[in-house]
PDB file of N, CA and C in Angstrom:
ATOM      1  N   UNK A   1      18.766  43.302 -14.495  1.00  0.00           N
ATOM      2  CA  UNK A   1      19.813  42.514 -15.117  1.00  0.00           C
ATOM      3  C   UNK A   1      19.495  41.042 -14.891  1.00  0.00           C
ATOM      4  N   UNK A   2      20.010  40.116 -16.146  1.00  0.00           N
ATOM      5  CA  UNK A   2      19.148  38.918 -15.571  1.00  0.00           C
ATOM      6  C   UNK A   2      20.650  38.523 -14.605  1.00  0.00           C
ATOM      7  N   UNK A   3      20.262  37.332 -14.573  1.00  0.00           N
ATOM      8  CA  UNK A   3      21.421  35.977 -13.659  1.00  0.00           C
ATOM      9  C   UNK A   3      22.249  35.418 -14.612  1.00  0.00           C
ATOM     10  N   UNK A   4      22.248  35.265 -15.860  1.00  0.00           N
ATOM     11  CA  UNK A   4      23.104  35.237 -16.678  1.00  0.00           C
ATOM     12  C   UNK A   4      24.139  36.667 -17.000  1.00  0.00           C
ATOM     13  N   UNK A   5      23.852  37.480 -16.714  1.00  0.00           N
ATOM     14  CA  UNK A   5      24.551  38.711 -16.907  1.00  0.00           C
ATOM     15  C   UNK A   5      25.324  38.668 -15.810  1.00  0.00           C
ATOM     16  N   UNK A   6      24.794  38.958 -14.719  1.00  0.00           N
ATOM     17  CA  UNK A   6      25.072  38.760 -13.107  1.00  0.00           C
ATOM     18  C   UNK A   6      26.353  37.959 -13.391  1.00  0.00           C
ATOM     19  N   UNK A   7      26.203  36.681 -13.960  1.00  0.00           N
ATOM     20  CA  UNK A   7      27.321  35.822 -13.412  1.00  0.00           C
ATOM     21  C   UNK A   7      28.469  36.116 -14.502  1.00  0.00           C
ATOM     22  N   UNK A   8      28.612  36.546 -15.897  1.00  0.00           N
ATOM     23  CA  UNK A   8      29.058  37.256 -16.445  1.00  0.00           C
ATOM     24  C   UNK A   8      30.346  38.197 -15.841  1.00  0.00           C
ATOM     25  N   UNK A   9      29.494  39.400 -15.034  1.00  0.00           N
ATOM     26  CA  UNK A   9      30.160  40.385 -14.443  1.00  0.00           C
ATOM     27  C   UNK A   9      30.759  40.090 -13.033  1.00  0.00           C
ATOM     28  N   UNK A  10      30.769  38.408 -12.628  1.00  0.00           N
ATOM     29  CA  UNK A  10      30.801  38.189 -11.491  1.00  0.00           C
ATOM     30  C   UNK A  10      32.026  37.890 -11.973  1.00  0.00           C
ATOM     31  N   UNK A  11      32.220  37.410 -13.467  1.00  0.00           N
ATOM     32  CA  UNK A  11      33.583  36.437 -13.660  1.00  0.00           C
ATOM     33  C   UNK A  11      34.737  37.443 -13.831  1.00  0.00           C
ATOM     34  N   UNK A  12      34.116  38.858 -14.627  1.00  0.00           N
ATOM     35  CA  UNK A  12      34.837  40.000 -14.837  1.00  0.00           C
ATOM     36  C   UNK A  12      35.715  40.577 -13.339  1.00  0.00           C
ATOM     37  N   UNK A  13      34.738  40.625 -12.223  1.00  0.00           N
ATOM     38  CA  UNK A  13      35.210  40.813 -11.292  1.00  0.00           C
ATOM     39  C   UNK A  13      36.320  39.845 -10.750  1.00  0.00           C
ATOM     40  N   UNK A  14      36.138  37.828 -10.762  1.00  0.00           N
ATOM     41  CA  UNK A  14      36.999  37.616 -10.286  1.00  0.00           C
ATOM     42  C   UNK A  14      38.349  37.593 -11.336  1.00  0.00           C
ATOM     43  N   UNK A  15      38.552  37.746 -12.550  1.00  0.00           N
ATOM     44  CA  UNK A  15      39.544  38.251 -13.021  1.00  0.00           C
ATOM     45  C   UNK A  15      40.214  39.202 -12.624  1.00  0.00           C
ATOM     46  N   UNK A  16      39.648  41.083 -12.728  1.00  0.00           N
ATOM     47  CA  UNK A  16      40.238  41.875 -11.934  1.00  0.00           C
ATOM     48  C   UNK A  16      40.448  41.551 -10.121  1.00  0.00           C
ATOM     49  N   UNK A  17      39.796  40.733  -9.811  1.00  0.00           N
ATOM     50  CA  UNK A  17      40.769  40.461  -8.425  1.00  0.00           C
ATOM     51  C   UNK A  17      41.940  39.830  -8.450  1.00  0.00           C
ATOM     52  N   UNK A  18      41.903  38.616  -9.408  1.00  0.00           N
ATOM     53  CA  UNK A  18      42.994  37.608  -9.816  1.00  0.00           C
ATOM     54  C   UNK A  18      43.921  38.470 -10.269  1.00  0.00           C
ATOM     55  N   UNK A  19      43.598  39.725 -10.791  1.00  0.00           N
ATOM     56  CA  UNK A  19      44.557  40.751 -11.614  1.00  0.00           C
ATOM     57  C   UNK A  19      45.310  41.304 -10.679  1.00  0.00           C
ATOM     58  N   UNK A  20      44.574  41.853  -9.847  1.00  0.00           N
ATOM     59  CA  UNK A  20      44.893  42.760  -8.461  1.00  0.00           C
ATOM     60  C   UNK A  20      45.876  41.687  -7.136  1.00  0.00           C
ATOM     61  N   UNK A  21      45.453  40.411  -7.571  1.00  0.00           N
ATOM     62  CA  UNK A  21      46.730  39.775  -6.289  1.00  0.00           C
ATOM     63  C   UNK A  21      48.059  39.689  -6.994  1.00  0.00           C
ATOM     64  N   UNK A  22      47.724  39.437  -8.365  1.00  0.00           N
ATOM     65  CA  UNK A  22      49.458  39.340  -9.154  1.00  0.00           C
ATOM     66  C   UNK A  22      49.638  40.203  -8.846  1.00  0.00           C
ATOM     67  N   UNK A  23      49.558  41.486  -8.999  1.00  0.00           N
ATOM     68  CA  UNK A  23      49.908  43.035  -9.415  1.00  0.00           C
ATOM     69  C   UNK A  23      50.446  42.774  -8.185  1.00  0.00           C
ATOM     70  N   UNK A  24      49.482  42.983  -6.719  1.00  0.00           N
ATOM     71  CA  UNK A  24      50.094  42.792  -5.482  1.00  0.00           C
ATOM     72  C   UNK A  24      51.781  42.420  -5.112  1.00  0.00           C
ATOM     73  N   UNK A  25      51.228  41.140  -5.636  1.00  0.00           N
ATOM     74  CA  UNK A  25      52.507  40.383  -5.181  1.00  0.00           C
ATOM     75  C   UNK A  25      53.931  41.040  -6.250  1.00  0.00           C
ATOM     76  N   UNK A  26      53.794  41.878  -7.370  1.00  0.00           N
ATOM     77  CA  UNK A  26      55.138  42.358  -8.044  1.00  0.00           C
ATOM     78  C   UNK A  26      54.965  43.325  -7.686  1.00  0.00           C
ATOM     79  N   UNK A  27      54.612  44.514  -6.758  1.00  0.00           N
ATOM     80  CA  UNK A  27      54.379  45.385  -6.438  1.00  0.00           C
ATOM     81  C   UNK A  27      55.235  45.846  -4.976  1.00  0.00           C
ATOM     82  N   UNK A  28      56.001  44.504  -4.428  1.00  0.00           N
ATOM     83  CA  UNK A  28      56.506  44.187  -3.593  1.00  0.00           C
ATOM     84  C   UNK A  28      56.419  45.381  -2.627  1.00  0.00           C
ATOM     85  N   UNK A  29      55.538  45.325  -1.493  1.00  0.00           N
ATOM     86  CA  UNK A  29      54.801  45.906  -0.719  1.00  0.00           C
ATOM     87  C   UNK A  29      54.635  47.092  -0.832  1.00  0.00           C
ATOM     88  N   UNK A  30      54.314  47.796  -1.862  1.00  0.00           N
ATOM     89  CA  UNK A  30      53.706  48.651  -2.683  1.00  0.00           C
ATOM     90  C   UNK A  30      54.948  49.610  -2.735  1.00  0.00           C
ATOM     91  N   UNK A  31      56.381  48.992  -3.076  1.00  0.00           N
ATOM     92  CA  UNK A  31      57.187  50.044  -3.019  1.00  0.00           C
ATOM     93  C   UNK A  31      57.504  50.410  -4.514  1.00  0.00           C
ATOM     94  N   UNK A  32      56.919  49.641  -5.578  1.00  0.00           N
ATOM     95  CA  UNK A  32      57.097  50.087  -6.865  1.00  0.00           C
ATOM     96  C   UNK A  32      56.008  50.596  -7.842  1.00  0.00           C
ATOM     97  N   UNK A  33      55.832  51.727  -8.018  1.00  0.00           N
ATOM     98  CA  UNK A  33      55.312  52.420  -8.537  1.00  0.00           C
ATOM     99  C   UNK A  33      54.082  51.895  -9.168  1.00  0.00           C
ATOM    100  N   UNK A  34      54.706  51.489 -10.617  1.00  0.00           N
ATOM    101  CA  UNK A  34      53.210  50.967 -11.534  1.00  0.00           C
ATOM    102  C   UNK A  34      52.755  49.467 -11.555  1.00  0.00           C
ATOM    103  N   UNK A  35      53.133  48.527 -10.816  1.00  0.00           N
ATOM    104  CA  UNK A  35      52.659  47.783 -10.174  1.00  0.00           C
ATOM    105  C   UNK A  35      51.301  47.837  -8.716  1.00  0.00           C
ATOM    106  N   UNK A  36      52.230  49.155  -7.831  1.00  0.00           N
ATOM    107  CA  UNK A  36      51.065  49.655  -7.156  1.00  0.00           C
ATOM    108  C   UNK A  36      49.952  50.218  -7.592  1.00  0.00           C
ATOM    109  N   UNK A  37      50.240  50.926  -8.969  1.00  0.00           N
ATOM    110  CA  UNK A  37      48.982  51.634  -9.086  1.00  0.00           C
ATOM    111  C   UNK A  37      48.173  51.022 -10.042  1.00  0.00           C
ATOM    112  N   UNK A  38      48.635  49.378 -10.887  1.00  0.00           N
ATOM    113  CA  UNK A  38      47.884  48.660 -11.382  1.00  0.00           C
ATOM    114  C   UNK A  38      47.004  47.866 -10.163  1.00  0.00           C
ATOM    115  N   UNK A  39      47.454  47.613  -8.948  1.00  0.00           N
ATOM    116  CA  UNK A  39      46.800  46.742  -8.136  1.00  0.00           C
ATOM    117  C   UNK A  39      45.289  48.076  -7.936  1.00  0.00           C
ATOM    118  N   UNK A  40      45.574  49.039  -7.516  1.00  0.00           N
ATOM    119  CA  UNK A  40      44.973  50.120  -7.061  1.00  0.00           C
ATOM    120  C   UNK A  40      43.288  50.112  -8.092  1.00  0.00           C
ATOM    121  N   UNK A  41      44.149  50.220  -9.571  1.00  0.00           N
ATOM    122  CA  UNK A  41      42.824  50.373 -10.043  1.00  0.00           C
ATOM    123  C   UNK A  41      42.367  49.294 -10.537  1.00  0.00           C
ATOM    124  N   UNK A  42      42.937  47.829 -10.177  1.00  0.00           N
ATOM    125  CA  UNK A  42      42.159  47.044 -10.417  1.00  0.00           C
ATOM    126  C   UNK A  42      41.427  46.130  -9.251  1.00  0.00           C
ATOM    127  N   UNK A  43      41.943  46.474  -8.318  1.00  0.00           N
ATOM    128  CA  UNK A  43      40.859  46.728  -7.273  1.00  0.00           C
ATOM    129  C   UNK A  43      39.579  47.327  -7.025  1.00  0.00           C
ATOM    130  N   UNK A  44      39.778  48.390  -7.405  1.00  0.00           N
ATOM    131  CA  UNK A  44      38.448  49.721  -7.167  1.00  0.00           C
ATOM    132  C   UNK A  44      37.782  48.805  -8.585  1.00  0.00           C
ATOM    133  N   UNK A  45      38.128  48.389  -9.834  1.00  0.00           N
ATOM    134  CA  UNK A  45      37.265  48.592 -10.814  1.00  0.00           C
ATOM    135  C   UNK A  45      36.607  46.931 -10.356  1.00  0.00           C
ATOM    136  N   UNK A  46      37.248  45.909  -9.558  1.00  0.00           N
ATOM    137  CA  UNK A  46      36.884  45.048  -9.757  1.00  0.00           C
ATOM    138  C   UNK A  46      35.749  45.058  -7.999  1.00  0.00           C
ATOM    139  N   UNK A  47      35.691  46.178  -7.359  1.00  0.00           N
ATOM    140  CA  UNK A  47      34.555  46.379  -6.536  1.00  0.00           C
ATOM    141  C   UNK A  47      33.763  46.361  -7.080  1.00  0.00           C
ATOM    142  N   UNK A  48      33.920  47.887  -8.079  1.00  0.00           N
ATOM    143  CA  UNK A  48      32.698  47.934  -8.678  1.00  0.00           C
ATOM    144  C   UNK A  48      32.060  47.195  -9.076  1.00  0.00           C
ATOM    145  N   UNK A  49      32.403  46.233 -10.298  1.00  0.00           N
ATOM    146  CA  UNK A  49      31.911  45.396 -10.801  1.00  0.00           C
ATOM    147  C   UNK A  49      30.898  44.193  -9.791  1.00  0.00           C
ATOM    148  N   UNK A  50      31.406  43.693  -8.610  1.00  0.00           N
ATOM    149  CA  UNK A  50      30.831  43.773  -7.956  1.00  0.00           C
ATOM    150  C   UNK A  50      29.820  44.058  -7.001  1.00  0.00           C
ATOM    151  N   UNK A  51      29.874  45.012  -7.151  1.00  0.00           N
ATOM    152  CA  UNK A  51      28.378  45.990  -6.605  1.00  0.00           C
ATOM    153  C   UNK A  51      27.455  45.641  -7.954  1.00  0.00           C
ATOM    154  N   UNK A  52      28.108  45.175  -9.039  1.00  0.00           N
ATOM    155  CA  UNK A  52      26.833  45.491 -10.022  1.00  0.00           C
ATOM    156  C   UNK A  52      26.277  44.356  -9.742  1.00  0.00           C
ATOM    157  N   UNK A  53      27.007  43.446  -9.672  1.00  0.00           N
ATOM    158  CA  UNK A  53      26.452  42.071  -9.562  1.00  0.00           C
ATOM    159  C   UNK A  53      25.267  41.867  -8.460  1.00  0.00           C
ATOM    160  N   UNK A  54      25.872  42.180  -7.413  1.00  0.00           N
ATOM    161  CA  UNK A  54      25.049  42.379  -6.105  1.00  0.00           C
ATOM    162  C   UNK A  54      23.726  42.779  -5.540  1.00  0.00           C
ATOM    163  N   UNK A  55      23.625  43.406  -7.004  1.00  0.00           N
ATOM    164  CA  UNK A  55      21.898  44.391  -7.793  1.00  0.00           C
ATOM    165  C   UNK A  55      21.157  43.256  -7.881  1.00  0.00           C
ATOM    166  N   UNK A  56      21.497  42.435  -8.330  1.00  0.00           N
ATOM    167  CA  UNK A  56      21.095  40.624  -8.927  1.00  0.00           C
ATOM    168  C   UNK A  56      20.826  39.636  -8.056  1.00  0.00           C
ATOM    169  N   UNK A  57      22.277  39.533  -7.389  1.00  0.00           N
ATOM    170  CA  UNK A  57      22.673  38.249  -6.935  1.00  0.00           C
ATOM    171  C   UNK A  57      22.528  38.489  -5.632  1.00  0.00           C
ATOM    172  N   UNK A  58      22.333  37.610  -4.275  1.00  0.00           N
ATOM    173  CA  UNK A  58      22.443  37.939  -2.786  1.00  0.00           C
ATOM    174  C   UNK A  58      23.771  38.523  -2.683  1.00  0.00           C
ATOM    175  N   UNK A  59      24.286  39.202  -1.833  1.00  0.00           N
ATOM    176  CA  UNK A  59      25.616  39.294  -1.168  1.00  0.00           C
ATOM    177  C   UNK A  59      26.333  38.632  -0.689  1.00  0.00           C
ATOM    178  N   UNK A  60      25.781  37.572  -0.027  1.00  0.00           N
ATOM    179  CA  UNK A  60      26.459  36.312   0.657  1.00  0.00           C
ATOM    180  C   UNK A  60      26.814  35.438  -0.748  1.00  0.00           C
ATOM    181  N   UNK A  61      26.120  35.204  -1.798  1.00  0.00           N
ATOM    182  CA  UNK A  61      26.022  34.237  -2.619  1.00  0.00           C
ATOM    183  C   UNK A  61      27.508  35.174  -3.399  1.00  0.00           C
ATOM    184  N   UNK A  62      27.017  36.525  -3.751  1.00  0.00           N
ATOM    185  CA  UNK A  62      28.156  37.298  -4.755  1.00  0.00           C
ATOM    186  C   UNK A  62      29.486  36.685  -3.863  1.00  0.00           C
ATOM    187  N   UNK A  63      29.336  37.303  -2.801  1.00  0.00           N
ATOM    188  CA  UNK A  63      31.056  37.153  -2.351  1.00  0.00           C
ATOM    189  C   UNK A  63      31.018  35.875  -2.192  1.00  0.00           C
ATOM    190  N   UNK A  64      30.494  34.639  -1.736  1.00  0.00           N
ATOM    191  CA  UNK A  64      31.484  33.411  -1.620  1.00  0.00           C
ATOM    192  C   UNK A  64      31.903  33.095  -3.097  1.00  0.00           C
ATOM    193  N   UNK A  65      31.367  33.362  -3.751  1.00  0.00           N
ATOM    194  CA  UNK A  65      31.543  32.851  -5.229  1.00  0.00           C
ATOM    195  C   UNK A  65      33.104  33.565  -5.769  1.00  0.00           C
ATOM    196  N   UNK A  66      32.798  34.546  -5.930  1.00  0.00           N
ATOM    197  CA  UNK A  66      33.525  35.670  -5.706  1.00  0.00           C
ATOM    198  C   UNK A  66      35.346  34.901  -5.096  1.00  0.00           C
ATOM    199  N   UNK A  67      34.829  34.968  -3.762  1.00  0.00           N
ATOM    200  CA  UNK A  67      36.200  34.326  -2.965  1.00  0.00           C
ATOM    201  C   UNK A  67      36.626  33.180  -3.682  1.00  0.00           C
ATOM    202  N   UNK A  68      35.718  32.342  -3.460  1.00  0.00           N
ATOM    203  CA  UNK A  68      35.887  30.792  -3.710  1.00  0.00           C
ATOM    204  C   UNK A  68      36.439  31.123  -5.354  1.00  0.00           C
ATOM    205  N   UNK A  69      35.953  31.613  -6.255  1.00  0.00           N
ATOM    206  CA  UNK A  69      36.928  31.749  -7.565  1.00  0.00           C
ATOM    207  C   UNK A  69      37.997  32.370  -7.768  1.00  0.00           C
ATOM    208  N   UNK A  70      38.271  33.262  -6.797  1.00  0.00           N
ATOM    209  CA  UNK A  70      39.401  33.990  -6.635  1.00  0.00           C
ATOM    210  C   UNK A  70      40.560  33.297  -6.052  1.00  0.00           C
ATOM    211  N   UNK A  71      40.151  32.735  -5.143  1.00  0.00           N
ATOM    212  CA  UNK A  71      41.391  31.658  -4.506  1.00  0.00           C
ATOM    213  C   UNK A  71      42.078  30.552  -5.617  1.00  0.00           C
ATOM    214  N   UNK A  72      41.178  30.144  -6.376  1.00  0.00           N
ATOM    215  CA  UNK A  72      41.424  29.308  -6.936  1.00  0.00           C
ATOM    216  C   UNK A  72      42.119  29.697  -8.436  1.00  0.00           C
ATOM    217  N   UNK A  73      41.770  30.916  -8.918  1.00  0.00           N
ATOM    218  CA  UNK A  73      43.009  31.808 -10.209  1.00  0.00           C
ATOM    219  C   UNK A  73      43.665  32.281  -9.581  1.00  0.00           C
ATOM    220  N   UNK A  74      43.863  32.761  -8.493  1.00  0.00           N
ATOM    221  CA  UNK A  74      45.034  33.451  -7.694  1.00  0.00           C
ATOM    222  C   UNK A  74      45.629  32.241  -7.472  1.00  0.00           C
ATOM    223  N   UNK A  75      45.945  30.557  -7.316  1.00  0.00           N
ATOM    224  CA  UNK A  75      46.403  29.902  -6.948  1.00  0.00           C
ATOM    225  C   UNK A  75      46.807  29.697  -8.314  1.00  0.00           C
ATOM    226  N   UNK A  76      46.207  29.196  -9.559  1.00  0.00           N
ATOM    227  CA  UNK A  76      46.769  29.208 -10.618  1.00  0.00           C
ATOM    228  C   UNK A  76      47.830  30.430 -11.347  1.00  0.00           C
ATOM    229  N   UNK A  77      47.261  31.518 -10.745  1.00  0.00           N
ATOM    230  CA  UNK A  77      48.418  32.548 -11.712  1.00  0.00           C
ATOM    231  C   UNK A  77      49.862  32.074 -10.492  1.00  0.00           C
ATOM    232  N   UNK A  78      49.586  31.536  -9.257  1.00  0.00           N
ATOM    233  CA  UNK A  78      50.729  31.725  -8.271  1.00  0.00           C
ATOM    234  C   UNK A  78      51.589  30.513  -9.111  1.00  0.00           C
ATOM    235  N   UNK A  79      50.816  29.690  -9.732  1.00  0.00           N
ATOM    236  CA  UNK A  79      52.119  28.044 -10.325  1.00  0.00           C
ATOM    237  C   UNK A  79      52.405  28.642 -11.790  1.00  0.00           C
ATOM    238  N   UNK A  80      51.602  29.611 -12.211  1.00  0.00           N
ATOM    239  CA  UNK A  80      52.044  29.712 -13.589  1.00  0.00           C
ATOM    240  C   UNK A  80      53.366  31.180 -13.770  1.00  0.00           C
ATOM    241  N   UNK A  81      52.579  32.244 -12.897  1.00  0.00           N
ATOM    242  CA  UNK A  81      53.808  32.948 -12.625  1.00  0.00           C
ATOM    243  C   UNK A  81      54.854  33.196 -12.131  1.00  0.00           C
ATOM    244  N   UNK A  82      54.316  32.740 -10.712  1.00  0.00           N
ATOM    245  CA  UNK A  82      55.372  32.404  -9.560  1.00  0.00           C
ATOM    246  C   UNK A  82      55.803  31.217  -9.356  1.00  0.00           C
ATOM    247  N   UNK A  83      55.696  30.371 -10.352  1.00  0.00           N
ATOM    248  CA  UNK A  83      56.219  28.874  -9.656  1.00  0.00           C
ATOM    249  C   UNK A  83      56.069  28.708  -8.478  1.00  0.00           C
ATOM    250  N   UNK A  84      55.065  28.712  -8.045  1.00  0.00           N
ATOM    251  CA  UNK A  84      54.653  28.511  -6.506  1.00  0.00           C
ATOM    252  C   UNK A  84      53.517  26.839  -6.191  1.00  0.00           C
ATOM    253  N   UNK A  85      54.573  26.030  -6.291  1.00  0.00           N
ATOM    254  CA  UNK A  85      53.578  24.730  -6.762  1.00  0.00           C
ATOM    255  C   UNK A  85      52.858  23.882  -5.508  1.00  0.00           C
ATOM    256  N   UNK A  86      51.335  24.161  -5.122  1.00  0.00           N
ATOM    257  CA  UNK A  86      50.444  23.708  -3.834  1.00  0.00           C
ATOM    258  C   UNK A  86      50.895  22.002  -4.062  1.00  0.00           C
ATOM    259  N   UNK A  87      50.848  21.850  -2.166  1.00  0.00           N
ATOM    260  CA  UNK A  87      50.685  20.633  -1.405  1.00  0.00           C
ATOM    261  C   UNK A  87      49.693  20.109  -1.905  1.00  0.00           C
ATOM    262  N   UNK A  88      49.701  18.590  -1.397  1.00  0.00           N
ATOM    263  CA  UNK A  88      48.416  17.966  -1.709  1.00  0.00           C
ATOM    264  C   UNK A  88      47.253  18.392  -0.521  1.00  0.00           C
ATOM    265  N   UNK A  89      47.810  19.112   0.128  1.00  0.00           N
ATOM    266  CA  UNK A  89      47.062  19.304   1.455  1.00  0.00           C
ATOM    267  C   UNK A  89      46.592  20.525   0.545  1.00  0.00           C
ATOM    268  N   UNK A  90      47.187  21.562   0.257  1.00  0.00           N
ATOM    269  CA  UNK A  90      46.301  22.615  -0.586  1.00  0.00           C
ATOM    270  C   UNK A  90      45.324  22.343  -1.842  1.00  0.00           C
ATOM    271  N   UNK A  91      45.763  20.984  -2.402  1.00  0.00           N
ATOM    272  CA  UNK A  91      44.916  20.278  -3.663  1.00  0.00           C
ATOM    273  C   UNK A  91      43.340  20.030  -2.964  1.00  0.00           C
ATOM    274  N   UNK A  92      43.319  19.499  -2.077  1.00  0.00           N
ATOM    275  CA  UNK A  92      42.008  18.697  -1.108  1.00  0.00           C
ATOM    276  C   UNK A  92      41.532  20.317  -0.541  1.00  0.00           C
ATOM    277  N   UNK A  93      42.179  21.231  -0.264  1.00  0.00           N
ATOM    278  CA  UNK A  93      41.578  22.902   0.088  1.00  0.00           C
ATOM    279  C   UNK A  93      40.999  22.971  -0.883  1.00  0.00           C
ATOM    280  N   UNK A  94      41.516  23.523  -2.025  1.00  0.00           N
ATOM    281  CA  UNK A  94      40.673  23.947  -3.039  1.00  0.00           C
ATOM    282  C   UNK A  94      39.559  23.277  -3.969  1.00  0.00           C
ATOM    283  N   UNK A  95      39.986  21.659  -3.939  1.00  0.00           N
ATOM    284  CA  UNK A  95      38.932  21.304  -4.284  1.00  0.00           C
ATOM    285  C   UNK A  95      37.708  21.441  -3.402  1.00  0.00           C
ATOM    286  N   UNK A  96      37.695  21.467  -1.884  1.00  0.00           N
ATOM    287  CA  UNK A  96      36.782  21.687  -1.384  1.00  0.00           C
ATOM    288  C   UNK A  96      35.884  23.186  -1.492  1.00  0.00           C
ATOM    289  N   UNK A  97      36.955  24.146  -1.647  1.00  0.00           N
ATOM    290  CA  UNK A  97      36.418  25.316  -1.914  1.00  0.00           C
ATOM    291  C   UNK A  97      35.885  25.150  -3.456  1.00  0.00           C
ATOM    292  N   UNK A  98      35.630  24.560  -4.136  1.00  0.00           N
ATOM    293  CA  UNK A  98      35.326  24.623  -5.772  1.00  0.00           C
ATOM    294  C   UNK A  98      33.812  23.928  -5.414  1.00  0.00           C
ATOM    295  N   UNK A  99      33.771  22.442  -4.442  1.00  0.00           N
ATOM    296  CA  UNK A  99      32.193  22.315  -4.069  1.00  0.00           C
ATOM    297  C   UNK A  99      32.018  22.667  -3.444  1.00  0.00           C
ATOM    298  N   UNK A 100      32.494  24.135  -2.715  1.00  0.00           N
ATOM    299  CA  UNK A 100      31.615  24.600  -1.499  1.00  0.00           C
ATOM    300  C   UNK A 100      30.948  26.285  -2.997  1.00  0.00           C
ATOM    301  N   UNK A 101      31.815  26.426  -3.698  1.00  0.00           N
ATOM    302  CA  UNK A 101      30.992  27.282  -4.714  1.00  0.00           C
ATOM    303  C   UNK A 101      29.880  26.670  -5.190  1.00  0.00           C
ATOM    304  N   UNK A 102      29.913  25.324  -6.011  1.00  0.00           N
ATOM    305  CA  UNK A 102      29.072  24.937  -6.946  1.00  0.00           C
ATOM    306  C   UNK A 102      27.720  24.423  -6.168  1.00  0.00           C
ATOM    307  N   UNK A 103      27.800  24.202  -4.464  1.00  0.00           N
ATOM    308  CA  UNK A 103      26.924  24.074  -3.967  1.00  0.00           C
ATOM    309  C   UNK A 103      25.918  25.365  -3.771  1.00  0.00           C
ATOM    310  N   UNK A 104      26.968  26.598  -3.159  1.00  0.00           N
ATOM    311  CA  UNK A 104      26.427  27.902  -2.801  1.00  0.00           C
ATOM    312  C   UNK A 104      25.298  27.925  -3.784  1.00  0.00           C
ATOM    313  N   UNK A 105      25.930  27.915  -5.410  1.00  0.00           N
ATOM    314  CA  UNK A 105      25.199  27.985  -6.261  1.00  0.00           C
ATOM    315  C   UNK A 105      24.223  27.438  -7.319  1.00  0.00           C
ATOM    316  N   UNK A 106      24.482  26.258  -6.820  1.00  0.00           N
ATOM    317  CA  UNK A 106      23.744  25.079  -7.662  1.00  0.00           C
ATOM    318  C   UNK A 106      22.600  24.956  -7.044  1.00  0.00           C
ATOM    319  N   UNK A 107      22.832  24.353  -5.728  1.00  0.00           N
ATOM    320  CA  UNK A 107      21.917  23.829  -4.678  1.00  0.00           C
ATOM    321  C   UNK A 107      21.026  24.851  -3.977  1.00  0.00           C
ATOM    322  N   UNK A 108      22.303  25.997  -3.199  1.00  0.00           N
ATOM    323  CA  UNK A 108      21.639  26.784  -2.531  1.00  0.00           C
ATOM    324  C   UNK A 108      20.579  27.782  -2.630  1.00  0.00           C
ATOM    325  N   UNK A 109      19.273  27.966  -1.768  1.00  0.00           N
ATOM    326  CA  UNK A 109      18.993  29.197  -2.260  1.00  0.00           C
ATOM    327  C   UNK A 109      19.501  30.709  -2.277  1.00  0.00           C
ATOM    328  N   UNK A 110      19.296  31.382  -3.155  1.00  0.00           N
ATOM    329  CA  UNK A 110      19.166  32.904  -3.465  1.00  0.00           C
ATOM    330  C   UNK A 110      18.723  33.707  -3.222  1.00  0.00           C
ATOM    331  N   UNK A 111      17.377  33.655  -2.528  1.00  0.00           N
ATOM    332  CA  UNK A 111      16.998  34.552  -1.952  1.00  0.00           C
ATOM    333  C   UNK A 111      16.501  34.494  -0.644  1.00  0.00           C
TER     334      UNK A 111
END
């Protein structure tokens, strides 16, 4: 698979994670039914997807990327769904986590 594909299925994955923390959070500690069992399988599908990537990409490189994009749509679905609106102290977090991705991957090596 090339590295363009790779990063592709990397984005697929952090969607279904981004999918899987909303679900989470209306799922209110997994006491409602199809909320739980949307988090469930979009979890497992967004492992997978992951593992595919991982064929490609280092592991260290998949998951920070991975994290580091996930924090950052999980923070956006939290102001767009949840009205949950970040500090400036969380603004200066995430931007740091956004160049600690683009370094992992720009700069860093891969193998």
């Amino acid at each position: 698979m090339s590295n363009i594909i790779a990063y592709i299925v990397l984005i697929i994955a952090v969607i279904l994670g981004t999918a899987a923390n909303g679900f989470a959070k209306g799922a209110n500690g997994f006491t409602l039914l199809l909320p739980s069992l949307l988090t469930a399988i979009t979890i497992v599908a967004c492992m997978f997807t992951l593992s595919i990537v991982m064929k490609t990409i280092p592991v260290g490189i998949t998951y920070a990327s991975f994290a580091g994009l996930c924090i950052i749509a999980t923070t956006i679905v939290g102001v767009y769904k949840f009205n949950q609106m970040p500090d400036i102290y969380t603004i200066v977090g995430l931007t740091l986590i956004i160049s600690g991705v683009l370094i992992v991957n720009l700069i860093g090596k891969t193998n």
